[in-house]
C-alpha atoms as a PDB file:
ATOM      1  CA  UNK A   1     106.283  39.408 -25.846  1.00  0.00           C
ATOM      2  CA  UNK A   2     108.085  42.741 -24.417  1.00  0.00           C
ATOM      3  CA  UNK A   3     107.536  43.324 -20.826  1.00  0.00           C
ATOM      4  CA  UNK A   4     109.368  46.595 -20.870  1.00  0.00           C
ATOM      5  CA  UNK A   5     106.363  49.534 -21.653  1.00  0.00           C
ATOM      6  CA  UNK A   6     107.128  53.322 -21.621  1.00  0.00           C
ATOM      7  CA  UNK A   7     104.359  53.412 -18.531  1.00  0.00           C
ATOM      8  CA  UNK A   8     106.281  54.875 -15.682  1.00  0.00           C
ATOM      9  CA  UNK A   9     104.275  53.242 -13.237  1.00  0.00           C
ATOM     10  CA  UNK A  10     101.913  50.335 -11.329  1.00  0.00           C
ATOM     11  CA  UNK A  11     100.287  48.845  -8.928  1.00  0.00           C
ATOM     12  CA  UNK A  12     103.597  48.840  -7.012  1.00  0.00           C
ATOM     13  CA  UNK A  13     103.711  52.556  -7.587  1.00  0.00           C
ATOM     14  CA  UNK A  14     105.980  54.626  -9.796  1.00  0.00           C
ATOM     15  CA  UNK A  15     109.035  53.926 -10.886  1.00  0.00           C
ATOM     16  CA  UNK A  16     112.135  54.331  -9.485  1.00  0.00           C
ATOM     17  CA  UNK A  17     115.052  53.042 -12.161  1.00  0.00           C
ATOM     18  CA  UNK A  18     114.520  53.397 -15.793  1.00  0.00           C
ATOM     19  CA  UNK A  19     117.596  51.461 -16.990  1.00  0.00           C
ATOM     20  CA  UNK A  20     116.455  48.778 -19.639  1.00  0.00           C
ATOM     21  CA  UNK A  21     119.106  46.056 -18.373  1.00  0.00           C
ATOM     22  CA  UNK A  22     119.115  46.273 -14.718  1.00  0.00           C
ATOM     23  CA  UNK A  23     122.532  47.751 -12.642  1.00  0.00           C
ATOM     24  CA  UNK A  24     124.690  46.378  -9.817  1.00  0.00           C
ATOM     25  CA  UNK A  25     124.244  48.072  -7.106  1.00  0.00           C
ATOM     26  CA  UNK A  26     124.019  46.475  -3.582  1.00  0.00           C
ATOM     27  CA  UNK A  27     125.114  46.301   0.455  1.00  0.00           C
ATOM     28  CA  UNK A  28     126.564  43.156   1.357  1.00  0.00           C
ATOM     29  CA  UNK A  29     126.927  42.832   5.151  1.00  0.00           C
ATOM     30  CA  UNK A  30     129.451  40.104   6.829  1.00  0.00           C
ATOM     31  CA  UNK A  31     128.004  38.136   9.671  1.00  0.00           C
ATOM     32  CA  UNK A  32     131.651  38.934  11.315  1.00  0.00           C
ATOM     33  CA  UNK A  33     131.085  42.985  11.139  1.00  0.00           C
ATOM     34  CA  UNK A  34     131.208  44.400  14.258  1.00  0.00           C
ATOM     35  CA  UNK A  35     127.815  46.040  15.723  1.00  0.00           C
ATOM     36  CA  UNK A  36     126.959  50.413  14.413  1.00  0.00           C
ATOM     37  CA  UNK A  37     125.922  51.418  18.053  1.00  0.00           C
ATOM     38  CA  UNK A  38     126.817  50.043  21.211  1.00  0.00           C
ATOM     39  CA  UNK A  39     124.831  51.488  24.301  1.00  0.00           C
ATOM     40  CA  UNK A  40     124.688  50.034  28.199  1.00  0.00           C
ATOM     41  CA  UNK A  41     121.883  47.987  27.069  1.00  0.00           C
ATOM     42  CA  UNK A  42     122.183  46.492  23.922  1.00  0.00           C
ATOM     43  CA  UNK A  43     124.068  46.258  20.425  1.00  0.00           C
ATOM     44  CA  UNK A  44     123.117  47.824  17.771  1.00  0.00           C
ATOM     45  CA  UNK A  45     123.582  46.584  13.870  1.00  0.00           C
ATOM     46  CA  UNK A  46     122.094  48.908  11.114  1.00  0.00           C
ATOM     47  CA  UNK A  47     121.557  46.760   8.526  1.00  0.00           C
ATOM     48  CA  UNK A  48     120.360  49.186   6.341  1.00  0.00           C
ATOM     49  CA  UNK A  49     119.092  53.062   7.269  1.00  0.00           C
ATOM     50  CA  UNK A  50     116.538  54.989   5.377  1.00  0.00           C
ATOM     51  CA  UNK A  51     118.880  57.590   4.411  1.00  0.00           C
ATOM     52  CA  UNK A  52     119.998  54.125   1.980  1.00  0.00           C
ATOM     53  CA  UNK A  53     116.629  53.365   0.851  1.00  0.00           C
ATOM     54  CA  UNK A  54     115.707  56.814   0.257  1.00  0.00           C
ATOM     55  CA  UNK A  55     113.604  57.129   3.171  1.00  0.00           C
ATOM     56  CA  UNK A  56     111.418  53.945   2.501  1.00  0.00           C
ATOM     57  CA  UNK A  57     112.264  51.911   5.427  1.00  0.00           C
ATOM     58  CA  UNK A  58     115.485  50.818   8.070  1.00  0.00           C
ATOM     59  CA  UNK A  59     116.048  47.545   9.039  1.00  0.00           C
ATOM     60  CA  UNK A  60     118.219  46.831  12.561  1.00  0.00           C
ATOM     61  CA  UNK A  61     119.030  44.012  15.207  1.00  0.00           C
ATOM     62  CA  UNK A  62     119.063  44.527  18.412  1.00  0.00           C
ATOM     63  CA  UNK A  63     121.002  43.079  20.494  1.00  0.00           C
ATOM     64  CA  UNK A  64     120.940  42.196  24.340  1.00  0.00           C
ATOM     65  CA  UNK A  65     123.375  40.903  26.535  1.00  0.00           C
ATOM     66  CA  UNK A  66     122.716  38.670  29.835  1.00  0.00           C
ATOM     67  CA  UNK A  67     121.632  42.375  31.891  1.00  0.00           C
ATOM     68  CA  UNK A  68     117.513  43.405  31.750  1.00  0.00           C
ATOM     69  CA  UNK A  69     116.612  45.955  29.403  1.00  0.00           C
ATOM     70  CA  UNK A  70     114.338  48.062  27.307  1.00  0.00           C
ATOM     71  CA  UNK A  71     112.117  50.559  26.674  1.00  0.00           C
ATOM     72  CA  UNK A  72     109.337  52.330  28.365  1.00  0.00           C
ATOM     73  CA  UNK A  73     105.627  52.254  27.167  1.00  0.00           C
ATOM     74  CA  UNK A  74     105.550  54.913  23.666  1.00  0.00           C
ATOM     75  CA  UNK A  75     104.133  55.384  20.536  1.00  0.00           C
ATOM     76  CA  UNK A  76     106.128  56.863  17.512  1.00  0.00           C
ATOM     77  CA  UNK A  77     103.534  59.735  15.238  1.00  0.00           C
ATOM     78  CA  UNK A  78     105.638  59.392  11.944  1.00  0.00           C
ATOM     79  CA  UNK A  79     106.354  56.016  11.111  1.00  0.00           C
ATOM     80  CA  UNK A  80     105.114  52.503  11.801  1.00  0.00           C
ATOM     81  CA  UNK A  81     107.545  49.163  13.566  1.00  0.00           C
ATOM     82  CA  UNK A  82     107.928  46.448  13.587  1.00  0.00           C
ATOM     83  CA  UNK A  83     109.542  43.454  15.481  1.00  0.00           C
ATOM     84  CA  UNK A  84     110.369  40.029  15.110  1.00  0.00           C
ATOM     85  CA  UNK A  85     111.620  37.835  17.690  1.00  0.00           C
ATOM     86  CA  UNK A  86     115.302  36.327  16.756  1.00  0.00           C
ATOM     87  CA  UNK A  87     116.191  34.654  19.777  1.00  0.00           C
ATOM     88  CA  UNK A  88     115.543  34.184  23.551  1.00  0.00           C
ATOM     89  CA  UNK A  89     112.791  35.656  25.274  1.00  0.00           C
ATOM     90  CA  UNK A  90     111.735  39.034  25.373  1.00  0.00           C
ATOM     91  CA  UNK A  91     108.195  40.720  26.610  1.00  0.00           C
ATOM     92  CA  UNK A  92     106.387  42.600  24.319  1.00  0.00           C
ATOM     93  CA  UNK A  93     103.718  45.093  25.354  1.00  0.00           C
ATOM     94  CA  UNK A  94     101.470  45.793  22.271  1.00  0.00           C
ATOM     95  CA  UNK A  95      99.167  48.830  23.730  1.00  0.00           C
ATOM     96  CA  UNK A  96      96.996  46.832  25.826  1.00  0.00           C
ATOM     97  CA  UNK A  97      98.661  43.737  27.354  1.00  0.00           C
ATOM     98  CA  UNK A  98     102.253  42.635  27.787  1.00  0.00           C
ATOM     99  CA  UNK A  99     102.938  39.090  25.549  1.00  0.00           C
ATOM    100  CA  UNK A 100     105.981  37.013  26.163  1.00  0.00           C
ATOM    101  CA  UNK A 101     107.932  36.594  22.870  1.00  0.00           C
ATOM    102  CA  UNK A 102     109.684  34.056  21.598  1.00  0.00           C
ATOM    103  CA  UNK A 103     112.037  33.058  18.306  1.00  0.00           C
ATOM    104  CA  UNK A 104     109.632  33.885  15.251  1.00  0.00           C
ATOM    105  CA  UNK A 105     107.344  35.778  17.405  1.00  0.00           C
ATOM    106  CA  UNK A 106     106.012  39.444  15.783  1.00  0.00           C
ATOM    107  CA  UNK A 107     104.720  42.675  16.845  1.00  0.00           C
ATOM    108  CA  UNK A 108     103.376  45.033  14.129  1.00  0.00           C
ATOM    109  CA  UNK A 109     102.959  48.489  15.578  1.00  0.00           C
ATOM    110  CA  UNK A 110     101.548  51.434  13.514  1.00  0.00           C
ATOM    111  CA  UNK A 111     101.839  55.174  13.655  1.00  0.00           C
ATOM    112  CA  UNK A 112     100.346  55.704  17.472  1.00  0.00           C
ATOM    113  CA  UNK A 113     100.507  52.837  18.570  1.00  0.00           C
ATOM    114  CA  UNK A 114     101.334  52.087  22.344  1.00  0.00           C
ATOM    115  CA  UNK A 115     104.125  49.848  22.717  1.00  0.00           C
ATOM    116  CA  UNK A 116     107.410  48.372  24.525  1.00  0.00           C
ATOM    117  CA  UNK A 117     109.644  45.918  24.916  1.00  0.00           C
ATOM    118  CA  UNK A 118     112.131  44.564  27.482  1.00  0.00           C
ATOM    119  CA  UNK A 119     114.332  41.312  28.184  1.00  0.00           C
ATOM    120  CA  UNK A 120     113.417  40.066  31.727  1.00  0.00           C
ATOM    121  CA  UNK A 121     114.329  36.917  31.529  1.00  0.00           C
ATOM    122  CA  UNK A 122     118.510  37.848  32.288  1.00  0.00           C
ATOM    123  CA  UNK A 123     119.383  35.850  29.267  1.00  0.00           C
ATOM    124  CA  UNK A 124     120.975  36.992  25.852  1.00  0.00           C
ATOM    125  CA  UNK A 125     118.207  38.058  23.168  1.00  0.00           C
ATOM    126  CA  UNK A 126     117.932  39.737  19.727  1.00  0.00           C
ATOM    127  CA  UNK A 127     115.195  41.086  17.874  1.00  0.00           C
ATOM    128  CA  UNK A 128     114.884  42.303  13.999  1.00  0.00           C
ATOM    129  CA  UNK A 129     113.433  45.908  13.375  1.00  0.00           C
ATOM    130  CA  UNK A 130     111.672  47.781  10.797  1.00  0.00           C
ATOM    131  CA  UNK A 131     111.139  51.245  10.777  1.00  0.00           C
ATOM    132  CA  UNK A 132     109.122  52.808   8.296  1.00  0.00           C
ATOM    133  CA  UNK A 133     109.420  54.883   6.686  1.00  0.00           C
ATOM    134  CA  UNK A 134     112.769  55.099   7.275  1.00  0.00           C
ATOM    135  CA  UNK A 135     114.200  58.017   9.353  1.00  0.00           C
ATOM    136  CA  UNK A 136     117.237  58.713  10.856  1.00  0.00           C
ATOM    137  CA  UNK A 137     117.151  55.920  13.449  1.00  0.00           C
ATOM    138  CA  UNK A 138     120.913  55.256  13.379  1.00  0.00           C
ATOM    139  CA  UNK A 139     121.668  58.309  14.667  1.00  0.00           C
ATOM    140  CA  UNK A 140     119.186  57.955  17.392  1.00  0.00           C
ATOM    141  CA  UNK A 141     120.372  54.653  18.163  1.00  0.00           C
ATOM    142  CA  UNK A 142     123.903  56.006  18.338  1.00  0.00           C
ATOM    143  CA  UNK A 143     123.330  58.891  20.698  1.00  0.00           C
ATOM    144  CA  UNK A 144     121.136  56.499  23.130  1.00  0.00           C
ATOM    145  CA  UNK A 145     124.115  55.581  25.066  1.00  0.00           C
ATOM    146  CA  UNK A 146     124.618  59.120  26.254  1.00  0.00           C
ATOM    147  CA  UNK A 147     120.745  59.984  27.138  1.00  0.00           C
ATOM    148  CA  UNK A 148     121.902  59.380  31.199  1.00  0.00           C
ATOM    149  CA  UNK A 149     124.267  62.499  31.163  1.00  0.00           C
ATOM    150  CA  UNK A 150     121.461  64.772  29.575  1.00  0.00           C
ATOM    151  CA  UNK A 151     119.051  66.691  32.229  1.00  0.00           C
ATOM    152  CA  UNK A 152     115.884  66.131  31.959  1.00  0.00           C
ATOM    153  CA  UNK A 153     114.603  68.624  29.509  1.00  0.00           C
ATOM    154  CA  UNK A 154     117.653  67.348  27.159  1.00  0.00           C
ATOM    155  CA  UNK A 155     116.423  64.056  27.231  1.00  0.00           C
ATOM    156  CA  UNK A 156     112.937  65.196  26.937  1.00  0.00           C
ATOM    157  CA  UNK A 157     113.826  67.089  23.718  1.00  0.00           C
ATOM    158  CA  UNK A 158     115.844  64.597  22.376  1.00  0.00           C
ATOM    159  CA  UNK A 159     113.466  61.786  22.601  1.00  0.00           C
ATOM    160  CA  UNK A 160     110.905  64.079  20.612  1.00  0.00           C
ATOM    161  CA  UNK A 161     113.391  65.231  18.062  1.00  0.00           C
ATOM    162  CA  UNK A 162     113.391  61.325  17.562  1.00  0.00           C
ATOM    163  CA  UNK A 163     109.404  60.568  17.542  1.00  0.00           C
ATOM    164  CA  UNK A 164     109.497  58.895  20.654  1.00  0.00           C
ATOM    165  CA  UNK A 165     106.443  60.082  22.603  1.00  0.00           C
ATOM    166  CA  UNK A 166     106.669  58.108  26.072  1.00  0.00           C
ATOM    167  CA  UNK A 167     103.132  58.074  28.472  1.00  0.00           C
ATOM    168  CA  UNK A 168     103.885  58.448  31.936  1.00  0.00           C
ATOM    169  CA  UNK A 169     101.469  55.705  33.156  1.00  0.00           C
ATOM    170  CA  UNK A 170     103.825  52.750  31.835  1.00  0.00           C
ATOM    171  CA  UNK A 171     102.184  49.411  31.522  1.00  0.00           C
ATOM    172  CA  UNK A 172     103.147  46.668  34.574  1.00  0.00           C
ATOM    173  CA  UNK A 173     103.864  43.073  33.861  1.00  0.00           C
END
């Protein structure tokens, strides 16, 4: 029985290789590599950007030391996220109430929907992130650090040119 047909597609959608014996091709990341993005807040390791998975998804950790931090109450209009919970504790708002967040913990946020997150608790934590599809994240990540020298309509315009749309009434905890 042949499993290989000429159809060039499925229920997983169409195809994307069309070799007959499969290739090596893959990104192998060291625990040891240093973090992509550093910023005041947290540490940044892209472990894989949609520019790599031609625009289907990007997958980072972030990172936060023993300081507070986070982000505001937004919603993104162009792609979905998701979190999961690595380690410590972090609060997770998920559009109507904040939830505090544990190892194995998850927050699946689509296109719109209101959300942040922040580490209260003063305490090292790390999340796992999914953003897809996948745009250019990385590079927003990596130009984060420098949003405090920007006036205000520069950081206004750069968090759109990124698809972060923030609501001025933030949720309290």
């Amino acid at each position: 029985m042949s499993f290989i047909t000429s159809d060039t597609s499925s229920e997983y959608g169409a195809h994307k290789y069309f070799g007959a014996d499969g290739k090596i091709d893959y990104k192998f990341r060291p625990a040891s590599q240093s973090p992509d993005s550093v910023n005041p807040m947290t540490s940044l390791t892209h472990f894989v950007t949609g520019s790599e998975t031609g625009g289907a998804y990007g997958l980072f950790r972030c990172d936060f030391g023993s300081g507070k931090g986070g982000t505001g109450n937004h919603f993104h209009r162009t792609f979905q996220e998701d979190i999961l919970v690595l380690s410590g504790s972090m609060a997770l708002y998920d559009g109507e109430r904040w939830r505090d967040a544990g190892p194995q913990d998850f927050l699946h946020i689509p296109p719109g929907g209101l959300h942040a997150f922040e580490n209260k608790s003063g305490e090292p934590a790390s999340m796992l992130m999914i953003f897809s599809p996948g745009g250019p994240r990385e590079r927003y990540f990596e130009e984060l650090g420098q949003i405090g020298d920007l006036s205000e309509e520069q950081r206004k315009a750069f968090l759109l040119s990124h698809d972060n749309w923030f609501v001025d009434e933030g949720p309290n905890m």
